[in-house]
PDB file of N, CA and C in Angstrom:
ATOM      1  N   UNK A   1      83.672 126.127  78.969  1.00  0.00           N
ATOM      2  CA  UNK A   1      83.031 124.947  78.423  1.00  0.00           C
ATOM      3  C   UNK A   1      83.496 123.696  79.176  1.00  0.00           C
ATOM      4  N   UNK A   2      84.588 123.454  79.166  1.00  0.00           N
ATOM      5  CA  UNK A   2      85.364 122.466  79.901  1.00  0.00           C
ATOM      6  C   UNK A   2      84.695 122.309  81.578  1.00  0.00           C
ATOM      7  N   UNK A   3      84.928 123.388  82.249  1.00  0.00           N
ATOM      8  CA  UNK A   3      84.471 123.355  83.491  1.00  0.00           C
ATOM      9  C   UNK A   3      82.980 122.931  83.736  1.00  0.00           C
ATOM     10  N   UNK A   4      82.171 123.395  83.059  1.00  0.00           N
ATOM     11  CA  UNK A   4      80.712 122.925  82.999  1.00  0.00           C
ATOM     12  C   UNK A   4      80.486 121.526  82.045  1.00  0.00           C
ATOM     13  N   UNK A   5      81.201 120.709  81.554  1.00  0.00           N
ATOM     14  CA  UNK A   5      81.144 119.055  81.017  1.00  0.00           C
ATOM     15  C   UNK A   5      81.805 118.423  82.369  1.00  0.00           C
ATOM     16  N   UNK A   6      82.797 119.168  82.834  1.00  0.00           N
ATOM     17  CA  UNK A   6      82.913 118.268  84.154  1.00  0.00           C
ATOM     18  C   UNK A   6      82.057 118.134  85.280  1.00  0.00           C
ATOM     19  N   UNK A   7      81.484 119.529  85.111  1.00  0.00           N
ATOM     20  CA  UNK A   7      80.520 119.375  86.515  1.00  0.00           C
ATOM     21  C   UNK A   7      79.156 118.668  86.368  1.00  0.00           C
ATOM     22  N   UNK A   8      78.754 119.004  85.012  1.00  0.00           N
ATOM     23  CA  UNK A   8      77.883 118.009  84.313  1.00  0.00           C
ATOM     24  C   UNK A   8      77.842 116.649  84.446  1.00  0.00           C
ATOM     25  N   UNK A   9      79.377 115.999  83.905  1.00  0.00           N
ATOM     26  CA  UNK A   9      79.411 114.473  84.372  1.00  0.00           C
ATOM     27  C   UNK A   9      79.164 113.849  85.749  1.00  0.00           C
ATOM     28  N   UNK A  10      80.514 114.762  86.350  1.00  0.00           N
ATOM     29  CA  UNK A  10      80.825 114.476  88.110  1.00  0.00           C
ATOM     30  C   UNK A  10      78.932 114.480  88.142  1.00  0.00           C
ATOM     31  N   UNK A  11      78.399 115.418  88.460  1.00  0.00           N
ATOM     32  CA  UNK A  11      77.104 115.661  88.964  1.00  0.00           C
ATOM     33  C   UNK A  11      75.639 115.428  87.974  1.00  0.00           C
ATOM     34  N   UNK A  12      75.749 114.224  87.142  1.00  0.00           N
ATOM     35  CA  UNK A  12      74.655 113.929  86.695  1.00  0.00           C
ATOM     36  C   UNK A  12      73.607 115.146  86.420  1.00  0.00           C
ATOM     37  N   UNK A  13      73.818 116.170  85.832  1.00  0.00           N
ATOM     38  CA  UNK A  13      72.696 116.863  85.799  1.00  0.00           C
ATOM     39  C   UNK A  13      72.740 116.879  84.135  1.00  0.00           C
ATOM     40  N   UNK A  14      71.683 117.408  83.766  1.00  0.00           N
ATOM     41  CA  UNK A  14      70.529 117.449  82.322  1.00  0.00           C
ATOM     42  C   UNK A  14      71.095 118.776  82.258  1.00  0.00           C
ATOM     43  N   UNK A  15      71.258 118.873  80.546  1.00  0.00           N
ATOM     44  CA  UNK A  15      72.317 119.883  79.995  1.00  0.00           C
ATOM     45  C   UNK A  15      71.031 120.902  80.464  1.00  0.00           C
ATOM     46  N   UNK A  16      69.831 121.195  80.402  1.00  0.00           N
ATOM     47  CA  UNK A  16      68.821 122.025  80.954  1.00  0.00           C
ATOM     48  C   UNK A  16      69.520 122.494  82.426  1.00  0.00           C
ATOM     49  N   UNK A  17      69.672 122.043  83.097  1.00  0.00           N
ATOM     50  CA  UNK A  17      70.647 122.190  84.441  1.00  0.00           C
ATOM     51  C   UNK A  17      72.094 123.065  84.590  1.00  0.00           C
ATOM     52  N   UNK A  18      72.424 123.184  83.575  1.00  0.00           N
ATOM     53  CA  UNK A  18      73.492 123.718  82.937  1.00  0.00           C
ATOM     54  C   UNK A  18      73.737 125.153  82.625  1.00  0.00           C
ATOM     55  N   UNK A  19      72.791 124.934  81.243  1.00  0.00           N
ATOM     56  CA  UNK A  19      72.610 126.376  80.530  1.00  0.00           C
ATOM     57  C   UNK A  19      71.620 126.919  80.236  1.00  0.00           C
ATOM     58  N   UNK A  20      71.737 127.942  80.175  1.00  0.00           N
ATOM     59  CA  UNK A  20      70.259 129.234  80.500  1.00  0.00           C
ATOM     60  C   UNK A  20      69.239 129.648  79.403  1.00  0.00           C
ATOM     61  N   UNK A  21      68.630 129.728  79.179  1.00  0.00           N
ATOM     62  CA  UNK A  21      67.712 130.154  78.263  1.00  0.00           C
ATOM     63  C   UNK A  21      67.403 131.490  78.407  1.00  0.00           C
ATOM     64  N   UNK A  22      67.603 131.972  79.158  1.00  0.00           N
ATOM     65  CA  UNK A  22      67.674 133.619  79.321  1.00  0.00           C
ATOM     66  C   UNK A  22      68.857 133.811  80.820  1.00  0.00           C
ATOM     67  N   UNK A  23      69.118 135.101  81.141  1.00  0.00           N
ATOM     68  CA  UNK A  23      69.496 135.448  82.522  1.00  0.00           C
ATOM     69  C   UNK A  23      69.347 137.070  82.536  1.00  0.00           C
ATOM     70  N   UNK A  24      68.853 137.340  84.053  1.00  0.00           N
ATOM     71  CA  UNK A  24      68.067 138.052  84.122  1.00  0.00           C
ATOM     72  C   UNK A  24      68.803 138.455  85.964  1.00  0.00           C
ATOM     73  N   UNK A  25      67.904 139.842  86.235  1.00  0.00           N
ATOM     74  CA  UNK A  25      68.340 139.862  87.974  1.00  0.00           C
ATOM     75  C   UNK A  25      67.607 138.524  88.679  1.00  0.00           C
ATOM     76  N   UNK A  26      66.556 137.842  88.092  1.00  0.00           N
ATOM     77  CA  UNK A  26      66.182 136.714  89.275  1.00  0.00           C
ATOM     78  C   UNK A  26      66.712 135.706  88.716  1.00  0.00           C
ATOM     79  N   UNK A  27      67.197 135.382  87.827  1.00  0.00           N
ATOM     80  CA  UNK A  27      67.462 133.800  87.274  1.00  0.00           C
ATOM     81  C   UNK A  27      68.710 133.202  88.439  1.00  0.00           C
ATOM     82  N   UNK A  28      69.540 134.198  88.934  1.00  0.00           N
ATOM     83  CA  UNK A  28      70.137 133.102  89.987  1.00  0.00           C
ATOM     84  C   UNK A  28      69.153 132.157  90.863  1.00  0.00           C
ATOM     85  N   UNK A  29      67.777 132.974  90.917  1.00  0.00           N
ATOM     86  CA  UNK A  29      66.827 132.270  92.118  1.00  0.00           C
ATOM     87  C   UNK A  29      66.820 130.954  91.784  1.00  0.00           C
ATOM     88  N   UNK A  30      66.354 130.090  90.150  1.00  0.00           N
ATOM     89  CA  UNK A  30      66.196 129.331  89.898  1.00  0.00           C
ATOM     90  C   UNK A  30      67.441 128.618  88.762  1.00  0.00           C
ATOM     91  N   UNK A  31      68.421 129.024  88.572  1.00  0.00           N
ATOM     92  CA  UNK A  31      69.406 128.675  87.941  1.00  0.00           C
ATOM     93  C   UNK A  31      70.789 128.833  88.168  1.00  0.00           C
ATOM     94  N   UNK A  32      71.141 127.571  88.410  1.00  0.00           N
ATOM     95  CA  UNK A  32      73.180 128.077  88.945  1.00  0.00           C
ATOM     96  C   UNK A  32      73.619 128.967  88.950  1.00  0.00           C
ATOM     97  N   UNK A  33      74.630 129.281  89.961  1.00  0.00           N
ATOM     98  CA  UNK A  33      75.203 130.796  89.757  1.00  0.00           C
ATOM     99  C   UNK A  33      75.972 130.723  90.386  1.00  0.00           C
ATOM    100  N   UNK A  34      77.078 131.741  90.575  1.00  0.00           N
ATOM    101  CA  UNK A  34      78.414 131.720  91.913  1.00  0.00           C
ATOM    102  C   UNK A  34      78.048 130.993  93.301  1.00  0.00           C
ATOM    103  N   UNK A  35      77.223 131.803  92.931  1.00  0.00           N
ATOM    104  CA  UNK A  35      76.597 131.974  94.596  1.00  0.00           C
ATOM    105  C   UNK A  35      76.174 130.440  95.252  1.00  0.00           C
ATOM    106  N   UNK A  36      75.905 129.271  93.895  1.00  0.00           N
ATOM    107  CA  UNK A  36      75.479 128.172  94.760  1.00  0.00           C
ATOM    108  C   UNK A  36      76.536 127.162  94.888  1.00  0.00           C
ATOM    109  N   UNK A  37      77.894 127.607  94.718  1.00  0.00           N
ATOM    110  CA  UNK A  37      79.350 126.701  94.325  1.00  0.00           C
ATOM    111  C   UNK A  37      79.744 126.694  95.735  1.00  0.00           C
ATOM    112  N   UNK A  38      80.431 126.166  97.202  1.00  0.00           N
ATOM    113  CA  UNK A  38      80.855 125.680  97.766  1.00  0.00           C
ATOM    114  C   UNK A  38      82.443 124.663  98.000  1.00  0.00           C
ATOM    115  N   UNK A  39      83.273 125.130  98.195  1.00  0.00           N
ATOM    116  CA  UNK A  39      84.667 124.717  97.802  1.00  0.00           C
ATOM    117  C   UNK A  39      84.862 124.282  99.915  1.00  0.00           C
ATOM    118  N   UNK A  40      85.433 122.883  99.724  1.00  0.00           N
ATOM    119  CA  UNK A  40      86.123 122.455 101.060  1.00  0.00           C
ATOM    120  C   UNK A  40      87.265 122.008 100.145  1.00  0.00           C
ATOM    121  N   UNK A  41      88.247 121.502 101.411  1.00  0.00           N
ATOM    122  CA  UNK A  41      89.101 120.719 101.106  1.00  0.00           C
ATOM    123  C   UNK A  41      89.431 119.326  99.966  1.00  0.00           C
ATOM    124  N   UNK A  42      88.282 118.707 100.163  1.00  0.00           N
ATOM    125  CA  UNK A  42      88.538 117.663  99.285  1.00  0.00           C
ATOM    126  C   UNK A  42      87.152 116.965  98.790  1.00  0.00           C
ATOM    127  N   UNK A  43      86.445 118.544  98.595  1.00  0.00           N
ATOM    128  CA  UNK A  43      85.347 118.049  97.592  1.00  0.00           C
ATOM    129  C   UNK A  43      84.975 119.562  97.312  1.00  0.00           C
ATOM    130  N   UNK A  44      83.398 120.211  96.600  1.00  0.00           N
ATOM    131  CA  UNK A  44      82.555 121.127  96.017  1.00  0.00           C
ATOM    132  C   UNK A  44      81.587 120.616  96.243  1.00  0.00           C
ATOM    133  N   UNK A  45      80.752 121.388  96.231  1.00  0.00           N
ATOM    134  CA  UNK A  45      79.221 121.064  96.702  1.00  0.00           C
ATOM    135  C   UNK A  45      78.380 122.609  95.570  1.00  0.00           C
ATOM    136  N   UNK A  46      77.582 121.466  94.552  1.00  0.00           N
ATOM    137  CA  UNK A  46      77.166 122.563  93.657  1.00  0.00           C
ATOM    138  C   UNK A  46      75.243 122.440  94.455  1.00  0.00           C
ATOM    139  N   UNK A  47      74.467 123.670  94.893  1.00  0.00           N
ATOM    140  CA  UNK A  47      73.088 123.697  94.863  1.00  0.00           C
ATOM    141  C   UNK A  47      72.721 123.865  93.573  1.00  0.00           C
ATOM    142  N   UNK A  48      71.851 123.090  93.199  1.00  0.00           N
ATOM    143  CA  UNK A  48      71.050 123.108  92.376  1.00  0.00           C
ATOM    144  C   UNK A  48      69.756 123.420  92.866  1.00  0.00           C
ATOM    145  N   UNK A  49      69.440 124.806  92.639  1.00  0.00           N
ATOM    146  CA  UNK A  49      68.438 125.257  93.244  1.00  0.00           C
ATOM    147  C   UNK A  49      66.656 124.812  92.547  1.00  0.00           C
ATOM    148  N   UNK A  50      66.799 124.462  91.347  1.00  0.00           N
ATOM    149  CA  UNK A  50      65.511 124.034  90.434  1.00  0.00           C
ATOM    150  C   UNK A  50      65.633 123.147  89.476  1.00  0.00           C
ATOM    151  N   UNK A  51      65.094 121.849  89.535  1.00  0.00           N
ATOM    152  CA  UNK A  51      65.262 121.078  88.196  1.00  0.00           C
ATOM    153  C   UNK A  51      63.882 120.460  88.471  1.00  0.00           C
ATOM    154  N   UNK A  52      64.137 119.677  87.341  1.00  0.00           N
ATOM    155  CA  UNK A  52      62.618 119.091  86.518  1.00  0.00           C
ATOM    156  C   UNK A  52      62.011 118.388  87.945  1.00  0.00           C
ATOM    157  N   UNK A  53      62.837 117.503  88.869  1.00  0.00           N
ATOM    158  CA  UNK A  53      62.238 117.186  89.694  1.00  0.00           C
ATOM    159  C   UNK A  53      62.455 117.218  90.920  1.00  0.00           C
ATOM    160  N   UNK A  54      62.795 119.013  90.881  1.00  0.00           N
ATOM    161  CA  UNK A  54      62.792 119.322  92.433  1.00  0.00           C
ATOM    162  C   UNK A  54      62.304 120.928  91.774  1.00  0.00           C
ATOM    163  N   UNK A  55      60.974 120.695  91.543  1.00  0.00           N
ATOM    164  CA  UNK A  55      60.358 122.162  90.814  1.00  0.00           C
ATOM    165  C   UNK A  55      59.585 123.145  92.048  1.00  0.00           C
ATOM    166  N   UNK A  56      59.530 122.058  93.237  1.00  0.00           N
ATOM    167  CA  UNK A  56      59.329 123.432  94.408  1.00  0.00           C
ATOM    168  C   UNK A  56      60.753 124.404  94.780  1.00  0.00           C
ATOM    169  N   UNK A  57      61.771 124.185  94.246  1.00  0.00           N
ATOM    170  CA  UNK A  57      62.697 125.360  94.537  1.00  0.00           C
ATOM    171  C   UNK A  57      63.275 125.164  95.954  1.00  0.00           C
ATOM    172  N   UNK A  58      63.086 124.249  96.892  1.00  0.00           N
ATOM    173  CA  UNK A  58      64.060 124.201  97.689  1.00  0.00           C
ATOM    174  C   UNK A  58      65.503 123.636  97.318  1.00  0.00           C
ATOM    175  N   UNK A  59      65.725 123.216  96.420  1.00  0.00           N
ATOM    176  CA  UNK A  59      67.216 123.069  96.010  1.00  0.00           C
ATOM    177  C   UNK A  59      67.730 121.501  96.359  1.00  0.00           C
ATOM    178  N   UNK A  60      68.805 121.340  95.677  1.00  0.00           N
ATOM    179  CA  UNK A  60      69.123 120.143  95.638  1.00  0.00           C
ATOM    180  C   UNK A  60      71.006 119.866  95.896  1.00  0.00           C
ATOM    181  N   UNK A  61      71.465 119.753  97.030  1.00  0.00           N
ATOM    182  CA  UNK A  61      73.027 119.786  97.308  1.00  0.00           C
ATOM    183  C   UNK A  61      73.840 118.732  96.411  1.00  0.00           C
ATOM    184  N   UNK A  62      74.819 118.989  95.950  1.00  0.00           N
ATOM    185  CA  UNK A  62      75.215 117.960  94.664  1.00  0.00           C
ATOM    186  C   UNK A  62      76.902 117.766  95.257  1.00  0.00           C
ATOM    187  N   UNK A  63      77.473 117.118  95.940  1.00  0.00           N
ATOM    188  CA  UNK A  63      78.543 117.109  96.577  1.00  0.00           C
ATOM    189  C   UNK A  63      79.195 116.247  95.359  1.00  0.00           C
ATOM    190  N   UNK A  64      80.725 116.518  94.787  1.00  0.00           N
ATOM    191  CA  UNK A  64      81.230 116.313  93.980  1.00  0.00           C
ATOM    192  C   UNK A  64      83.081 116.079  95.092  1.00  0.00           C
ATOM    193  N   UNK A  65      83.631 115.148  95.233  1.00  0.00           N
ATOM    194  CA  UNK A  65      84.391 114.440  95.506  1.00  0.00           C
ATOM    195  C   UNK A  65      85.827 115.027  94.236  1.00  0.00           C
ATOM    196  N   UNK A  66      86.737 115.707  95.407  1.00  0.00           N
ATOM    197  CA  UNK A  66      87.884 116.303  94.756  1.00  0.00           C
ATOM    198  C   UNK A  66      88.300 114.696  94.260  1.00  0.00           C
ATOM    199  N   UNK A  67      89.281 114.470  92.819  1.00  0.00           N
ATOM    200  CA  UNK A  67      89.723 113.736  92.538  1.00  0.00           C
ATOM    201  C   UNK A  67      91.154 114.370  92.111  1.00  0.00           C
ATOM    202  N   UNK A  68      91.505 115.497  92.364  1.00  0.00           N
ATOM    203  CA  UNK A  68      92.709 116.014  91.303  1.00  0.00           C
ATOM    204  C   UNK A  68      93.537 115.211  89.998  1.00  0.00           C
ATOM    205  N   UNK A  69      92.686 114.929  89.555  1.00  0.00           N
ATOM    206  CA  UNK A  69      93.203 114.266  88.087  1.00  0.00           C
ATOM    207  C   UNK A  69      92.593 115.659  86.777  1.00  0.00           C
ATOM    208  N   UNK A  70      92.874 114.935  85.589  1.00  0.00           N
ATOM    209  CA  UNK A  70      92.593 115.817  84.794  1.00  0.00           C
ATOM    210  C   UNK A  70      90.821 116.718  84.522  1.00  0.00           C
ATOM    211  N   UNK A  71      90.092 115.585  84.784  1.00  0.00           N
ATOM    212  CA  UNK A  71      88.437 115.891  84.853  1.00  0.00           C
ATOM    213  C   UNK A  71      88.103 116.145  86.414  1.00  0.00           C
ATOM    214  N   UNK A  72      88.664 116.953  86.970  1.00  0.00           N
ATOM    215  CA  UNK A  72      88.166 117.049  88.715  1.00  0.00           C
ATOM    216  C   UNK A  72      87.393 118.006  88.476  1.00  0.00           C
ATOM    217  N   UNK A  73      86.091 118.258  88.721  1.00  0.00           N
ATOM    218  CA  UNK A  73      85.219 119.187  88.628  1.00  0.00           C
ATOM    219  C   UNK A  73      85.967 120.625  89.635  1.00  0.00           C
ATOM    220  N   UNK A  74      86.397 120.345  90.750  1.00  0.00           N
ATOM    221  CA  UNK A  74      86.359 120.759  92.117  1.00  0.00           C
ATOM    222  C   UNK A  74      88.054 121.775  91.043  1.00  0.00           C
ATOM    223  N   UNK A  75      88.989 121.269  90.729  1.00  0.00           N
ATOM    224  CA  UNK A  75      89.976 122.154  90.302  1.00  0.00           C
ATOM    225  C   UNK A  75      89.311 122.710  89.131  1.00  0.00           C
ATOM    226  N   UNK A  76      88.515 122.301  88.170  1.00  0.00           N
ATOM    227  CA  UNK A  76      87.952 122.757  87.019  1.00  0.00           C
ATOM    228  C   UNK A  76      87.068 123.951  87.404  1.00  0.00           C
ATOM    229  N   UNK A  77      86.317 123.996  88.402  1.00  0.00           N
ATOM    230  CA  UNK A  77      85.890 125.378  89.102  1.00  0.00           C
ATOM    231  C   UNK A  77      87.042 126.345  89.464  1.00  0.00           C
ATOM    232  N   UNK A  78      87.530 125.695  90.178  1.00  0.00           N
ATOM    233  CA  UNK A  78      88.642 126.531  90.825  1.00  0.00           C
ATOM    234  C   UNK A  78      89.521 127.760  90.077  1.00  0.00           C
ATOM    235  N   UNK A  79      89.798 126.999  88.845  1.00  0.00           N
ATOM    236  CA  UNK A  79      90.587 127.514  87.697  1.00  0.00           C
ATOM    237  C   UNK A  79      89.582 128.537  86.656  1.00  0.00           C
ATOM    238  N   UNK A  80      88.156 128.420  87.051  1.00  0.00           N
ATOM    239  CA  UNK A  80      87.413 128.896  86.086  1.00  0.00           C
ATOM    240  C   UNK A  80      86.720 130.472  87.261  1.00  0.00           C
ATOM    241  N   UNK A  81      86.733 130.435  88.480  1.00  0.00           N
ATOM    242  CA  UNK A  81      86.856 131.220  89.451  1.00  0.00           C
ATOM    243  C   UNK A  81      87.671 131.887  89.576  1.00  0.00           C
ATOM    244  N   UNK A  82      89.210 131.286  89.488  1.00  0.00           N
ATOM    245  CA  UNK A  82      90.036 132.167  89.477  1.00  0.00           C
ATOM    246  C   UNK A  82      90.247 133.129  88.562  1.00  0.00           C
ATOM    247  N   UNK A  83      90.480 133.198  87.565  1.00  0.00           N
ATOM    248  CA  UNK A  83      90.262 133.527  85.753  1.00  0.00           C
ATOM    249  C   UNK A  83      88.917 134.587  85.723  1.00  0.00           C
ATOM    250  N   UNK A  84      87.764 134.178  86.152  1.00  0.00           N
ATOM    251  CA  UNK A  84      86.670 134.837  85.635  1.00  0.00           C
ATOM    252  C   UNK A  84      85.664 135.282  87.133  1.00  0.00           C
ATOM    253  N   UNK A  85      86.651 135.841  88.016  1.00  0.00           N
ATOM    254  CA  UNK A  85      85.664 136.468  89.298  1.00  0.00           C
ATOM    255  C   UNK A  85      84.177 137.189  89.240  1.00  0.00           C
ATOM    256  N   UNK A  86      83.400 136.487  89.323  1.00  0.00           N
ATOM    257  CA  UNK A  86      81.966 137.481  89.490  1.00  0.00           C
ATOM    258  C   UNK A  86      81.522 137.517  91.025  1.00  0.00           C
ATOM    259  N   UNK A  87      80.219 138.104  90.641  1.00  0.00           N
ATOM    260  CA  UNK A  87      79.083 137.837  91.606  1.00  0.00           C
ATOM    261  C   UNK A  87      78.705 137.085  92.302  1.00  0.00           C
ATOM    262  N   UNK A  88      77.991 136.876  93.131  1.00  0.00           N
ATOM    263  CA  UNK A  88      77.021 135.223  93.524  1.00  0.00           C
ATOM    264  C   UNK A  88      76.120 134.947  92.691  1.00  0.00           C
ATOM    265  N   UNK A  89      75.602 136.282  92.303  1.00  0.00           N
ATOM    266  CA  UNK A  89      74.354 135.927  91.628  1.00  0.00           C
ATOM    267  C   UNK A  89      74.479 136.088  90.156  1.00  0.00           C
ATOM    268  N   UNK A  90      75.158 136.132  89.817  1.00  0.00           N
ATOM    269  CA  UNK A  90      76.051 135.652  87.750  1.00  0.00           C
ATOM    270  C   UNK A  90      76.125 134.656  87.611  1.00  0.00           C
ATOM    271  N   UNK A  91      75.527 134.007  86.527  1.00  0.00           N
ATOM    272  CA  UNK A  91      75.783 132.867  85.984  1.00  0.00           C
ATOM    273  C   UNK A  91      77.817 132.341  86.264  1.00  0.00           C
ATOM    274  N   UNK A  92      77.215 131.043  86.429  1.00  0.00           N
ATOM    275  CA  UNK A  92      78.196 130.243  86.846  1.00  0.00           C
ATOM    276  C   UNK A  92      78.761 129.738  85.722  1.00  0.00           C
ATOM    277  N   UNK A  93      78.685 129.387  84.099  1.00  0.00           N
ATOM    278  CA  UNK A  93      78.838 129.302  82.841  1.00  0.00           C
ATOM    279  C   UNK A  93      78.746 130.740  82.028  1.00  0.00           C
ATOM    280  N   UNK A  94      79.307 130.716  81.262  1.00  0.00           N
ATOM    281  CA  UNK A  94      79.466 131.565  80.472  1.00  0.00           C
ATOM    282  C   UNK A  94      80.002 131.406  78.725  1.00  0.00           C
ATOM    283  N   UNK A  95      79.715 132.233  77.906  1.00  0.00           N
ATOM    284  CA  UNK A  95      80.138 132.425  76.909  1.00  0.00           C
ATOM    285  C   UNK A  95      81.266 132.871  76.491  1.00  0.00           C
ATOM    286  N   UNK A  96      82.865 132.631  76.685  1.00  0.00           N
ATOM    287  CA  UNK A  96      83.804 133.610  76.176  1.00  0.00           C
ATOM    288  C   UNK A  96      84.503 134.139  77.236  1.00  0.00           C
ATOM    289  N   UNK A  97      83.538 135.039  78.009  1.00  0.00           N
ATOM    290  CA  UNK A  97      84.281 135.801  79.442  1.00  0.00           C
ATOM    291  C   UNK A  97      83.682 135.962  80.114  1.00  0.00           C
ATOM    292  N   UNK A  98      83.646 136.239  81.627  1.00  0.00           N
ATOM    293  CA  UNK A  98      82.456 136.735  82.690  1.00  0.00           C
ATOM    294  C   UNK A  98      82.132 137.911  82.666  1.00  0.00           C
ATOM    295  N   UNK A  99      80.762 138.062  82.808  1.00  0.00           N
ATOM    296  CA  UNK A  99      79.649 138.924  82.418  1.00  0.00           C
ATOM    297  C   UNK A  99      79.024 138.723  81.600  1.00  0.00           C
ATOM    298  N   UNK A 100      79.463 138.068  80.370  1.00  0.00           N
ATOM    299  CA  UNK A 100      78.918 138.125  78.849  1.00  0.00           C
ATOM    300  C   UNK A 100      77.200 137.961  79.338  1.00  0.00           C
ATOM    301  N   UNK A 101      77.222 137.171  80.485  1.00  0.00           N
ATOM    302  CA  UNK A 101      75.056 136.988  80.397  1.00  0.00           C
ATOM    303  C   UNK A 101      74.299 138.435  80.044  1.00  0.00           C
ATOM    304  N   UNK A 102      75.482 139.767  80.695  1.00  0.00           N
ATOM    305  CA  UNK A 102      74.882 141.000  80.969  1.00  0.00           C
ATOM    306  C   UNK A 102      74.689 141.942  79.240  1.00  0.00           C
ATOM    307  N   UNK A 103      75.336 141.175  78.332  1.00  0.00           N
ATOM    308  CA  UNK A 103      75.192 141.853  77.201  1.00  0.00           C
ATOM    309  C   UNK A 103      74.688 140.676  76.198  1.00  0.00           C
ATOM    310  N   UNK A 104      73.957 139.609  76.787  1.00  0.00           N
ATOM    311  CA  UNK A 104      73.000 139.145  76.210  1.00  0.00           C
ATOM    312  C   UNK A 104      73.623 137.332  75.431  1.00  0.00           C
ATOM    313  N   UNK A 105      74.613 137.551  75.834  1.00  0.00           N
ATOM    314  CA  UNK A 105      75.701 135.962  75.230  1.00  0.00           C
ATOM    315  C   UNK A 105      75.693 135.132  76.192  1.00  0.00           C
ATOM    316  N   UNK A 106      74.567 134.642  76.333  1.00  0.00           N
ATOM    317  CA  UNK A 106      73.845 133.507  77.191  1.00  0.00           C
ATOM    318  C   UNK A 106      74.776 131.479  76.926  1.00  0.00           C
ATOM    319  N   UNK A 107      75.098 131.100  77.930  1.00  0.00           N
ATOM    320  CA  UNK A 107      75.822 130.043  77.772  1.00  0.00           C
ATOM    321  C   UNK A 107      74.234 128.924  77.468  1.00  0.00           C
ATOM    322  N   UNK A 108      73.892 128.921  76.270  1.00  0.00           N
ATOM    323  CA  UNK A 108      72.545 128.092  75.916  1.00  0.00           C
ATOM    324  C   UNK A 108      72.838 126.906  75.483  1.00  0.00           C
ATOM    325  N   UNK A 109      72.097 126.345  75.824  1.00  0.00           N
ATOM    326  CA  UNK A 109      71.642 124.786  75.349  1.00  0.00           C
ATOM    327  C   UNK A 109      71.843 124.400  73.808  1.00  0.00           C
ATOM    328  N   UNK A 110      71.763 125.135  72.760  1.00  0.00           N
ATOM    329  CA  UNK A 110      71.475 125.441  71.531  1.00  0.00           C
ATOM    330  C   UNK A 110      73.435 125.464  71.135  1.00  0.00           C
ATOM    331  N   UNK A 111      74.163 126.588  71.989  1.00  0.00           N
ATOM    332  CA  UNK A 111      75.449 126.904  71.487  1.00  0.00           C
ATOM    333  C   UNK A 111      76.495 125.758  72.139  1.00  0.00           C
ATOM    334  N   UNK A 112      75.961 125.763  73.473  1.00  0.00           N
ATOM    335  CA  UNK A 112      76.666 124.299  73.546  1.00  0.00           C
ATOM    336  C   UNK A 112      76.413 123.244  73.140  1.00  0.00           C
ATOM    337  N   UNK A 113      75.757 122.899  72.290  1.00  0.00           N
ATOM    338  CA  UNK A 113      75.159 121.373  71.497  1.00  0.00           C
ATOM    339  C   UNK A 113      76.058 121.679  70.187  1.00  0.00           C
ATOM    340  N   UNK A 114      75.846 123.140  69.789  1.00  0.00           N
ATOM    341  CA  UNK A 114      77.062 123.089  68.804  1.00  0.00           C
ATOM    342  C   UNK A 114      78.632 123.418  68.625  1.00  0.00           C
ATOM    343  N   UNK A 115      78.847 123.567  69.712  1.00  0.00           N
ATOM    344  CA  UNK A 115      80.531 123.883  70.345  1.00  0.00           C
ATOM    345  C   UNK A 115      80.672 122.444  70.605  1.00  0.00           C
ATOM    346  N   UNK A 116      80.263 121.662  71.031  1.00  0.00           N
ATOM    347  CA  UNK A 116      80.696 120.520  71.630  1.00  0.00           C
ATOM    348  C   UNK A 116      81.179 119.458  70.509  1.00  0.00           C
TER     349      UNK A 116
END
């Protein structure tokens, strides 16, 4: 939860941007996932492959500026990567633990409005 309010802030995106309404074998195509996270030295670079107004699907590069303080998106991945290794193509949020998308505990719009 934590890791995805930071990357949220750092990167201006719409809680729709976030969390999934389903996940599926194609939803990495059009929805965050391992696979679009990018780690340098002293920043992250999240693709945002589909949003409201980039709905042709070429994607959108979201470079996020390491700050190492307490809200650094860039260690807040890091720590949430390390902890919960998947796929490229697994949701990048999650419910609880990694995998959970595969037994149906979808990180939604709905559960994070009420966790928060």
């Amino acid at each position: 939860m934590w890791a995805a309010i930071y990357v949220a802030f750092a990167s201006f995106l719409c809680i729709g941007d976030f969390t999934y309404a389903k996940w599926d074998t194609t939803s990495h195509l059009t929805a965050i996932s391992w696979g679009h996270v990018s780690f340098t030295k002293d920043m992250v670079t999240l693709l945002l492959p589909k949003s409201k107004t980039n709905v042709t699907a070429k994607g959108t590069h979201i470079p996020m500026a390491a700050m190492n303080d307490a809200i650094c998106p860039r260690v807040a991945l890091i720590k949430l990567f390390t902890a919960y290794p998947s796929p490229s193509n697994s949701s990048i949020f999650a419910r609880g633990y990694a995998f959970s998308y595969k037994f149906g505990i979808i990180f939604t719009r709905d559960w994070f409005i009420d966790n928060i």
